[in-house]
Protein backbone atom coordinates (compact mmCIF):
# COMPACT_ATOMS: atom_id res chain seq x y z
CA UNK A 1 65.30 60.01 27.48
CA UNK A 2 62.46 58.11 26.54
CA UNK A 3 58.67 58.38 28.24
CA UNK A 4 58.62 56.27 31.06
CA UNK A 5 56.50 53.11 31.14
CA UNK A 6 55.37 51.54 34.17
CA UNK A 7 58.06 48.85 34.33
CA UNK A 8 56.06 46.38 36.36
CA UNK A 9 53.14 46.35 33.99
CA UNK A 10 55.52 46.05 30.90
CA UNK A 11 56.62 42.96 32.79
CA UNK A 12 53.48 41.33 33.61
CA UNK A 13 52.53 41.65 30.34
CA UNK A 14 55.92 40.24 29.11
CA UNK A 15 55.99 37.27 30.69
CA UNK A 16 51.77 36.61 29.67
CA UNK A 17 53.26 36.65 25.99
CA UNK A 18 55.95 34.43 26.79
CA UNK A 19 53.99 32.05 28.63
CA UNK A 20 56.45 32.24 31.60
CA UNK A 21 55.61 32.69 34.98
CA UNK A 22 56.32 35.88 36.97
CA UNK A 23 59.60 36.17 39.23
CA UNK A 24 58.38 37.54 42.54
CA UNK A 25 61.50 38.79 43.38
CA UNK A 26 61.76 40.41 40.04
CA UNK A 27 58.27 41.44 40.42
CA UNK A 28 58.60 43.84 43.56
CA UNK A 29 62.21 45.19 42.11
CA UNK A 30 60.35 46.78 38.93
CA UNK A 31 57.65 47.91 41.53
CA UNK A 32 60.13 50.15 43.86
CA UNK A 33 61.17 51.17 40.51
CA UNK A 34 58.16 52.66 39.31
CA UNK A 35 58.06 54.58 42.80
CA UNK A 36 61.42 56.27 42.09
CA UNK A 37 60.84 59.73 41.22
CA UNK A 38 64.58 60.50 40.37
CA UNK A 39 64.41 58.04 37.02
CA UNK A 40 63.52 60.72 34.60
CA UNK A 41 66.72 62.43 35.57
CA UNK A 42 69.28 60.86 36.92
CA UNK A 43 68.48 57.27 35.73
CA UNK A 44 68.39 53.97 37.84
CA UNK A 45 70.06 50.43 38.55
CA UNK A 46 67.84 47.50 39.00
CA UNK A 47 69.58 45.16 41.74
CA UNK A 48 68.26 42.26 41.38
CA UNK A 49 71.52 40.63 43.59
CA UNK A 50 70.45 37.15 44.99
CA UNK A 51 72.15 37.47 48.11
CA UNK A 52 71.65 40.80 49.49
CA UNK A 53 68.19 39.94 51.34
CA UNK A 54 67.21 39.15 54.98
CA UNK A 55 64.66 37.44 53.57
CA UNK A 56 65.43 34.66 50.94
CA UNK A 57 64.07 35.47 47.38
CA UNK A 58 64.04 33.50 44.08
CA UNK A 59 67.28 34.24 42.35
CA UNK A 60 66.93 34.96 38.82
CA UNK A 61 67.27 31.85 36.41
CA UNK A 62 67.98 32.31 32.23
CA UNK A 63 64.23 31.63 31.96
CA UNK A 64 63.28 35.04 33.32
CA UNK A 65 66.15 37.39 31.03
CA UNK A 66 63.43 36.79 28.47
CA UNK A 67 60.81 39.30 30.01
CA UNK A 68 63.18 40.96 32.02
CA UNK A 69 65.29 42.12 28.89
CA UNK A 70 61.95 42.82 27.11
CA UNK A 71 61.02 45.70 29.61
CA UNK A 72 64.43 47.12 29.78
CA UNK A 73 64.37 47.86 25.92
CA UNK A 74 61.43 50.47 26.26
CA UNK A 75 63.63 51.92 29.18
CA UNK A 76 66.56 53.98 28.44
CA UNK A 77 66.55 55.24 32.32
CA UNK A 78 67.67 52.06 33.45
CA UNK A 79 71.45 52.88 33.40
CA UNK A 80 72.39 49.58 35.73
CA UNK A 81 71.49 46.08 36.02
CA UNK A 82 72.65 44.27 39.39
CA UNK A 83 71.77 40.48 38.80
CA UNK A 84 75.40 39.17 41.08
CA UNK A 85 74.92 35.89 43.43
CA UNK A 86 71.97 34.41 40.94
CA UNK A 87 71.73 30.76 38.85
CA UNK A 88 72.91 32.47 35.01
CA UNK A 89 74.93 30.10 32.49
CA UNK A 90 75.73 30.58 29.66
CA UNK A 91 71.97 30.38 27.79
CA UNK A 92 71.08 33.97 30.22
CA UNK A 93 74.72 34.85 29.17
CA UNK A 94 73.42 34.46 25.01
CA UNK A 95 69.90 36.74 26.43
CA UNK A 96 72.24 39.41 28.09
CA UNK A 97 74.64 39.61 25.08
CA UNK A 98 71.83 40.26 22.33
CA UNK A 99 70.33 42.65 25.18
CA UNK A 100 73.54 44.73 24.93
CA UNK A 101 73.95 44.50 21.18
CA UNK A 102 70.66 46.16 21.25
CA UNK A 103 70.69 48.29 24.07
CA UNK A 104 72.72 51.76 23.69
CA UNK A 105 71.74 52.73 27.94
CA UNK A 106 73.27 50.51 30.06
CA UNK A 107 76.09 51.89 31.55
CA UNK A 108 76.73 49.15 34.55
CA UNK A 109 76.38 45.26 34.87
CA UNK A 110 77.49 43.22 37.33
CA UNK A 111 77.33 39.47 36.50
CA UNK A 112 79.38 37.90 39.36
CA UNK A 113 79.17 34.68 40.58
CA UNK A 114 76.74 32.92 38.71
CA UNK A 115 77.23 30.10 36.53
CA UNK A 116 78.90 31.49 33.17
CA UNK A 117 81.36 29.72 31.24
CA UNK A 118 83.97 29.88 28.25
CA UNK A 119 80.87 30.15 25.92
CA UNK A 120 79.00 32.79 27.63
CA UNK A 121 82.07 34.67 28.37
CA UNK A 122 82.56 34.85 23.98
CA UNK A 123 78.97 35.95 23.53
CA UNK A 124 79.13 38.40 26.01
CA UNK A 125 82.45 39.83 24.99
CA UNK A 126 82.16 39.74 21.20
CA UNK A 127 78.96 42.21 21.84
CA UNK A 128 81.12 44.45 23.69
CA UNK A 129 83.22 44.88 20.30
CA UNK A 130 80.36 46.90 19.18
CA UNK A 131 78.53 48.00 22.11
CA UNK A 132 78.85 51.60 23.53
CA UNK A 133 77.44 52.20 26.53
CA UNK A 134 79.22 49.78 28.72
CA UNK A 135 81.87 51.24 31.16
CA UNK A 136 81.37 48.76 34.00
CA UNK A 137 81.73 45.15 33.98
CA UNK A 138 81.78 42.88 36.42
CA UNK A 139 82.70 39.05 36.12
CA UNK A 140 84.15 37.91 39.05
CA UNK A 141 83.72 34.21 40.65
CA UNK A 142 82.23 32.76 36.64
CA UNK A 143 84.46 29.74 35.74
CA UNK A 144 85.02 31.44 32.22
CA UNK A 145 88.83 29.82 32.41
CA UNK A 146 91.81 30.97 30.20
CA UNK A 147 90.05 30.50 26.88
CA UNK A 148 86.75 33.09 28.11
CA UNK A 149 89.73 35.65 29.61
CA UNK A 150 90.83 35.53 25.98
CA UNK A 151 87.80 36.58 24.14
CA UNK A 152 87.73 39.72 27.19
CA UNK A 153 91.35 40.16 26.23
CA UNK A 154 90.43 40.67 22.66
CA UNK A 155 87.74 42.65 23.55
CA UNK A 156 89.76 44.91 25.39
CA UNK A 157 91.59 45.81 21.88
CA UNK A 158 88.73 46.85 19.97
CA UNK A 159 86.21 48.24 23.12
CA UNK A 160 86.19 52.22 23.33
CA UNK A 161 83.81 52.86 25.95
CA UNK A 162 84.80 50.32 29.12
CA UNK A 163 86.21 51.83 32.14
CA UNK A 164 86.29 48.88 34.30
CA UNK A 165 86.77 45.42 33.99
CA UNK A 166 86.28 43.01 37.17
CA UNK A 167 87.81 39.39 36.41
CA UNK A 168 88.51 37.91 39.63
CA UNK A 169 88.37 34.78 40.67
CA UNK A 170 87.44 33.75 36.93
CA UNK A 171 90.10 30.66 36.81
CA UNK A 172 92.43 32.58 34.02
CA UNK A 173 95.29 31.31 32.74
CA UNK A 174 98.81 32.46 32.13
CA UNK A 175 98.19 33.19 28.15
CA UNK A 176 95.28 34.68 29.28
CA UNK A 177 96.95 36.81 31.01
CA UNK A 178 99.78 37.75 28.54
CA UNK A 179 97.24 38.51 26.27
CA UNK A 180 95.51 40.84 28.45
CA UNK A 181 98.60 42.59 29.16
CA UNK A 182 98.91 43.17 25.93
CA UNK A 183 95.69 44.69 25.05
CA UNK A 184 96.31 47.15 27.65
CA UNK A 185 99.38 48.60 26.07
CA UNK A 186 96.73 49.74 23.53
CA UNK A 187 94.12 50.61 25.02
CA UNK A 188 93.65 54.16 26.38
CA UNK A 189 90.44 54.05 28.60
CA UNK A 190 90.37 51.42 31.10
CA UNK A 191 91.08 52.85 34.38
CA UNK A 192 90.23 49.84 36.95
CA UNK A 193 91.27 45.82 36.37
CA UNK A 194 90.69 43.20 38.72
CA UNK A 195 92.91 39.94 37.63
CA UNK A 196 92.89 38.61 41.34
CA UNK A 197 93.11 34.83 42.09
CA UNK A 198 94.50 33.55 38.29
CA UNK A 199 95.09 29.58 37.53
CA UNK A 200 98.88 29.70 37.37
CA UNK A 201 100.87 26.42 36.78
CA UNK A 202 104.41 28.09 37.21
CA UNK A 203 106.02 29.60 39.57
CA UNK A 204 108.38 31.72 36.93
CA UNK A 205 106.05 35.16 37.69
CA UNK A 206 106.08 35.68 33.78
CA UNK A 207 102.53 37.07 33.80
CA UNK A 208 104.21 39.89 36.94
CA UNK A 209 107.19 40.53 34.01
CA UNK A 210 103.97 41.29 31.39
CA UNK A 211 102.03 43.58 33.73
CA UNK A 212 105.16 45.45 34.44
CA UNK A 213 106.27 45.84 30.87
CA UNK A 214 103.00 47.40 30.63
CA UNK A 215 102.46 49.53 33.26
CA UNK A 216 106.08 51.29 31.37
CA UNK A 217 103.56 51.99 28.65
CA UNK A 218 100.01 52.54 29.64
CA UNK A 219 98.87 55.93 30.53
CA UNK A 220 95.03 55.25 31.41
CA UNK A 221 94.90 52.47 34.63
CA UNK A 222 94.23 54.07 37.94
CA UNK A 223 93.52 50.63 39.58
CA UNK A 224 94.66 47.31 39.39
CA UNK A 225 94.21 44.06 41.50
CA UNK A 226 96.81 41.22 41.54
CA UNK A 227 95.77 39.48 44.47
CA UNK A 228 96.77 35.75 44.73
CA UNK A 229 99.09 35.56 41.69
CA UNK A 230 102.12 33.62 43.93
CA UNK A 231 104.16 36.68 43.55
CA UNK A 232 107.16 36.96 45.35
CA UNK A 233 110.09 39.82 46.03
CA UNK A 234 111.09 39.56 42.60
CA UNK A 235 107.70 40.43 40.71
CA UNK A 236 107.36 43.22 43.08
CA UNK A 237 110.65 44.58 42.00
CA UNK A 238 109.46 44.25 38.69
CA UNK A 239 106.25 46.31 38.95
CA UNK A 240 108.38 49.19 41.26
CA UNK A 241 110.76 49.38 38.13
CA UNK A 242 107.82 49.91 35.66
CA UNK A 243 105.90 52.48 38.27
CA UNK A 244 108.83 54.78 39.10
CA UNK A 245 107.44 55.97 35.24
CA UNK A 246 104.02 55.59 35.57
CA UNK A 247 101.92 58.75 36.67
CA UNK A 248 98.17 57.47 36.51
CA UNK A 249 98.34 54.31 38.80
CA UNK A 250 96.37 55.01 42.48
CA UNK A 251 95.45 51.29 43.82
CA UNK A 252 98.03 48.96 44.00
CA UNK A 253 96.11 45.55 44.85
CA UNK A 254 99.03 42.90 45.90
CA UNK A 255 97.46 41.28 48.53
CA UNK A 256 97.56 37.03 49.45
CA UNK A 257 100.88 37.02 47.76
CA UNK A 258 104.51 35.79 48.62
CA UNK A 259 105.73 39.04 49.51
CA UNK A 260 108.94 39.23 52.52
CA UNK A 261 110.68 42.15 53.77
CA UNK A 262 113.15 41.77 51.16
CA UNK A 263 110.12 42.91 48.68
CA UNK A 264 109.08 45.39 50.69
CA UNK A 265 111.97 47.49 50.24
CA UNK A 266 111.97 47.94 46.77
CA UNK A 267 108.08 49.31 47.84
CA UNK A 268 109.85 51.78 50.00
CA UNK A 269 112.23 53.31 47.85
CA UNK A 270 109.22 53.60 45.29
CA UNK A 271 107.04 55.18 48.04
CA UNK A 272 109.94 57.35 48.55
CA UNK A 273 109.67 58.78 44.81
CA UNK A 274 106.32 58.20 43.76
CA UNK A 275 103.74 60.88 43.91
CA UNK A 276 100.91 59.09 42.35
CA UNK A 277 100.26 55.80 44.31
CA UNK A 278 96.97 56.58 46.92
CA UNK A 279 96.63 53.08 48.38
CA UNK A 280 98.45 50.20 48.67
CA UNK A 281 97.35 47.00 50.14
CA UNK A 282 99.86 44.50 51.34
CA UNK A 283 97.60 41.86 53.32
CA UNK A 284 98.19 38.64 53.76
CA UNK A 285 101.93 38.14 52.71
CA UNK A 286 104.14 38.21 55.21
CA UNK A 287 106.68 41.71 55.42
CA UNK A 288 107.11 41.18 59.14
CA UNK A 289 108.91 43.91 61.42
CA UNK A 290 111.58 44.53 58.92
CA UNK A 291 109.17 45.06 56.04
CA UNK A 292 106.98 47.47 57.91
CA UNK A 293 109.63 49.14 59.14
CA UNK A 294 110.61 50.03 55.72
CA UNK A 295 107.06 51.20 54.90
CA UNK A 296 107.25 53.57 57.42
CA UNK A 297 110.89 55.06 56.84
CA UNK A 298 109.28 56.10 53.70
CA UNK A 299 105.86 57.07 55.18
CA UNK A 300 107.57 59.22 57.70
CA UNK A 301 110.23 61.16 55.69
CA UNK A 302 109.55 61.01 51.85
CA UNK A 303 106.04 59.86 51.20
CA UNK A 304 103.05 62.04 51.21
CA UNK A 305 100.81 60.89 49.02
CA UNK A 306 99.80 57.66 50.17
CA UNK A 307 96.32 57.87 51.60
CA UNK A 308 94.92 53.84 52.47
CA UNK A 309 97.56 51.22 53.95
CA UNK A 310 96.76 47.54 54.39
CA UNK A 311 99.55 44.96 56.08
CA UNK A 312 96.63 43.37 57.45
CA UNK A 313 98.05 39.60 58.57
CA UNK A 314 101.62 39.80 57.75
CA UNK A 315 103.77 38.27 61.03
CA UNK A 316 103.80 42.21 62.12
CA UNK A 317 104.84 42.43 66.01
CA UNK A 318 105.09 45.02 67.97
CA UNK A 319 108.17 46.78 67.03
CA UNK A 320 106.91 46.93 63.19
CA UNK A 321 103.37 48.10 64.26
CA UNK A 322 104.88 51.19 66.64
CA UNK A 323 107.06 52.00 63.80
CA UNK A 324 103.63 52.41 61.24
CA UNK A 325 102.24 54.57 64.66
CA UNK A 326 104.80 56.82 64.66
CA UNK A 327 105.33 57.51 60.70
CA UNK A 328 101.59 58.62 61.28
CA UNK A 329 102.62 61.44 63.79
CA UNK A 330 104.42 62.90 61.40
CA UNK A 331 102.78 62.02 57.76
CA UNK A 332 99.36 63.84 57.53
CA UNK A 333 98.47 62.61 54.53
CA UNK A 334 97.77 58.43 55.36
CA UNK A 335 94.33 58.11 56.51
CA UNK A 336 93.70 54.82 56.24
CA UNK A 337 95.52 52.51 57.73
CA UNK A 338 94.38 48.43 58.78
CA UNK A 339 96.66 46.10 61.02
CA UNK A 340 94.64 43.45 61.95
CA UNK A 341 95.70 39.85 62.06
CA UNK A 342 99.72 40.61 62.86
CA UNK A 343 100.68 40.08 66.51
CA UNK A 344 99.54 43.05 68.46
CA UNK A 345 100.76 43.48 72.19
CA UNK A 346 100.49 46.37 74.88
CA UNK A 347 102.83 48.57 72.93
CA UNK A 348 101.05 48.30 69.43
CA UNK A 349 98.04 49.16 71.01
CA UNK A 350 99.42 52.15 73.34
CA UNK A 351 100.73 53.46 70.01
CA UNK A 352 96.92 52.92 68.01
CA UNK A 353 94.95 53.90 71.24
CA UNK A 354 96.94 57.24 71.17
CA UNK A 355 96.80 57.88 67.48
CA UNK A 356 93.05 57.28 67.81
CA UNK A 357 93.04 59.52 71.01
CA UNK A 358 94.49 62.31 69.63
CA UNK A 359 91.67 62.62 66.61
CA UNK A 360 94.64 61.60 64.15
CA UNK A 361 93.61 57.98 63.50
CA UNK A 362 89.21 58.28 63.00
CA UNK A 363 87.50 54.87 63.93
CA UNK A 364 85.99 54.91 60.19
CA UNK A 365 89.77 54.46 58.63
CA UNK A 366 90.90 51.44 60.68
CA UNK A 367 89.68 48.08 61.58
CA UNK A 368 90.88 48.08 65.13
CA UNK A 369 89.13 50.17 67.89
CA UNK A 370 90.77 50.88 71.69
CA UNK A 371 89.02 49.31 74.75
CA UNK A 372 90.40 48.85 78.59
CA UNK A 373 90.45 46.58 81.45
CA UNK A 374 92.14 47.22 84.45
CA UNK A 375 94.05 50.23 83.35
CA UNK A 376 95.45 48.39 80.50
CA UNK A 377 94.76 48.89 76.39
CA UNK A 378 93.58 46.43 74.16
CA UNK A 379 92.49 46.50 70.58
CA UNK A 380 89.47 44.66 69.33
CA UNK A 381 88.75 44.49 65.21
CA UNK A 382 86.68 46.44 63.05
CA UNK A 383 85.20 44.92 60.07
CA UNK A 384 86.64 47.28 58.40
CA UNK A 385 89.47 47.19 55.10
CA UNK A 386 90.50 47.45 51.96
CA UNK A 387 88.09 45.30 50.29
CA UNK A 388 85.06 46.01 52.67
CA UNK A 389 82.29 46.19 49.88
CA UNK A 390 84.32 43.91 47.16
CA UNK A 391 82.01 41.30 47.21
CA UNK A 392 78.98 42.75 48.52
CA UNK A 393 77.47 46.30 49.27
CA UNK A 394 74.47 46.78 51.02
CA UNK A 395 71.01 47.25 48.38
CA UNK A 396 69.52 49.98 50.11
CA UNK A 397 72.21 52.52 50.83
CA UNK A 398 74.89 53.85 49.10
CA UNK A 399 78.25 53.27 50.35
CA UNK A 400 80.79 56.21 50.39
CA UNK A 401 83.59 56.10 47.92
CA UNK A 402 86.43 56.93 50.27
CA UNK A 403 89.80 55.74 49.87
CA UNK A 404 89.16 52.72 51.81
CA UNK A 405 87.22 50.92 49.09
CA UNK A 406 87.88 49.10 46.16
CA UNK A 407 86.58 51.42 43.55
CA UNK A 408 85.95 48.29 41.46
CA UNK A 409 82.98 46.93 44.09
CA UNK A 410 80.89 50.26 45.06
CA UNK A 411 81.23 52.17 42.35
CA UNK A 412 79.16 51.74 39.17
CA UNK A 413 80.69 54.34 37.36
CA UNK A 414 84.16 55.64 37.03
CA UNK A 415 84.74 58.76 38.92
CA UNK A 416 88.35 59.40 38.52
C-alpha cells in the first residue's frame, strides 16, 4: 500500500497543470476522502454517481478523467470508482481504458448509463485482456450495441481476474450473444452476468438454446440475468434441462419474459430436484393461478433450498396467491417472497396478514405489508423486490447483501 497523499490537493494541483477547471462535485468527493481514516486498511470507492444527490451536482464530463485519473495513479487505496448516471462517451471511455492498463488497484467500476459506444466499449475491453485487478464491471444502459458486446465477449476469453460482468440494457445483439455464450464455456471465474433487455430480431429463442448449452458446461456462474429476452415456455424448458446438471447456479433472473403456466412447470419439477437454485424471480410474465400453483407443489413438498421468490405481476388471483401462503407454512427455508401487482383479494391477504402475523413472513422480505379497516385486511406495497438496489443504492450507507438483492447492483466485490 502506498503512502497516502492528500487526494484533494493532488487534484487541485492536477487540474492547475492541465489548465482545466476544478469539478466541484469532484472536489468535495476527494475531500470526504481524505477524512476517511479506514483507507490505509481496508481501501476506498470514490462515488462520484451523478444521480444519487438531493442536491443537484455537476456530473462528471471526459474533460475532468484527465485530473481525476492523475490522482488515482499515486493511490493504490482507491479500490472503487463509482462515476454511474454521468455525461462519459467514448473520449472518457479512451481516459478510463489507459487508466486501467496502468492501474494494477482498482478492483470495482461502475460505468452505467452514460454515453459510451461501440468504440469505447473496444478500448475499454481490449485493456481488460491485460488488466488484473478488475473483478467488477458494470455497463449497463451504454448503447455499446452487438458489435461493443463482442469485443466484452472476446474479452471474456482471455480475462482471468473478472468476477462480474453487468451488460444490461446495452442494445446487444443475437451474435453477440452467441458469442458470449461461448466464452463462458471457457471461462472459469465469472460468477455474476447481467444480459437483461438484448436487441433481438427473432423470435426463434436461439440465444435461450446457447445459454442452456452452456450452463451443461460451465462450472463457475452463480448469477445470471435474462430479463426481457421474449422467452417463452420453450426456452425455459431449455435452461431446466441444462440446470438439472448444473451445481453452482443461485440467481435465476427471468423476469419481463413470455413465460405461462405451461413454463412454469418444467420450473417445478426442477425446483423439485435442484438443490442449488437460492432465488428465482419470475416477475412480470404471466404464470397465473395454475403456474403458481405449481411453484408451490414444489415449494411445499420437495424444495428446500429456495430462499427469494418473485411472481411479482403475473395475472396471480387469489387461489394461486393462498396456494404460495400455504407452501410457506410448511417450507422454512423461503424467506423472501414478493406478490405485488397480481390480483389480490380478502383471501390473499388473510393468508399474507397471517404469515406476517405469525413472525413467519418479516416485513423486510416482502413488498406487501397488512393494514385494516372495519375489521377487514388489506395489503398495501412495499418498495421492496428483487431488484431493489439494481439501478441505484443509496451513497451514504451500505445496503445489506441479503438474498433479496441483485448481487450484481450492491455488491462491489464478489462474495460467494
Amino acid at each position: 500500500m502506498s503512502v497516502l497523499p492528500d487526494l484533494h490537493l493532488h487534484y487541485v494541483q492536477a487540474c492547475q497543470d492541465l489548465s482545466q477547471p476544478e469539478n466541484p462535485f469532484v472536489a468535495r468527493v476527494l475531500q470526504e476522502a481524505d477524512k476517511n481514516d479506514e483507507i490505509s486498511t481496508k481501501g476506498i470507492t470514490l462515488k462520484l454517481a451523478g444521480n444519487n444527490h438531493l442536491v443537484p451536482v455537476p456530473r462528471v464530463t471526459d474533460n475532468d478523467l484527465g485530473a481525476l485519473v492523475s490522482v488515482l495513479d499515486q493511490a493504490a487505496f482507491v479500490t472503487g470508482l463509482d462515476l454511474a448516471y454521468n455525461l462519459l462517451t467514448d473520449a472518457g471511455a479512451q481516459t478510463i481504458a489507459t487508466f486501467l492498463q496502468e492501474n494494477s488497484s482498482l478492483q470495482y467500476l461502475n460505468l452505467m448509463f452514460n454515453d459510451i459506444g461501440t468504440r469505447g466499449a473496444e478500448l475499454i475491453a481490449e485493456a481488460l485482456h491485460s488488466h488484473q485487478s478488475l473483478v467488477h464491471l458494470r455497463m449497463t444502459g451504454n448503447k455499446i450495441g452487438n458489435e461493443g458486446g463482442m469485443f466484452f465477449a472476446s474479452m471474456l476469453r482471455i480475462n482471468s481476474t473478472l468476477e462480474k460482468l453487468d451488460l444490461g440494457d446495452c442494445d446487444l445483439g443475437l451474435q453477440c450473444l452467441i458469442a458470449t455464450s461461448i466464452a463462458l464455456t471457457q471461462n472459469k471465474l465469472l460468477k455474476a452476468i447481467n444480459l437483461n433487455c438484448p436487441l433481438l430480431s427473432n423470435q426463434q429463442e436461439e440465444t435461450t438454446v446457447h445459454i442452456a448449452r452452456m450452463l451443461r458446461i460451465n462450472s463457475s456462474l452463480v448469477e445470471l440475468h435474462l430479463g426481457k429476452h421474449g422467452m417463452k415456455n420453450f426456452g425455459v424448458e431449455q435452461l431446466c434441462d441444462a440446470l438439472y446438471g448444473n451445481s453452482t447456479l443461485r440467481y435465476l433472473d427471468l423476469s419481463c419474459n413470455n413465460i405461462t403456466y405451461d413454463g412454469v412447470k418444467f420450473l417445478g419439477e426442477l425446483l423439485k430436484r435442484n438443490k442449488t437454485l437460492r432465488i428465482l424471480d419470475l416477475s412480470a410474465n404471466r404464470i397465473e393461478d395454475n403456474g403458481a400453483v405449481y411453484l408451490s407443489e414444489a415449494l411445499a413438498t420437495r424444495n428446500m433450498t429456495l430462499q427469494a421468490l418473485s411472481v411479482v405481476s403475473n395475472n396471480i388471483t387469489d387461489e394461486g396467491l393462498v396456494a404460495l401462503a400455504q407452501a410457506m407454512q410448511s417450507n422454512t427455508t423461503l424467506s423472501h417472497i414478493y406478490i405485488w401487482g397480481n390480483k389480490i383479494d380478502r383471501d390473499a391477504c388473510v393468508a399474507f396478514w397471517e404469515l406476517i402475523e405469525m413472525g413467519r413472513l418479516e416485513l423486510g422480505c416482502t413488498d406487501v405489508v397488512p393494514y385494516e379497516v372495519d375489521g377487514e385486511v388489506f395489503l398495501a406495497e412495499l418498495s421492496h423486490g428483487l431488484g431493489k438496489h439494481r439501478y441505484w443504492a443509496p451513497r451514504s450507507a451500505a445496503v445489506d447483501p441479503g438474498a433479496a438483492n441483485a448481487s450484481l447492483g450492491i455488491l462491489p466485490v464478489s462474495e460467494y
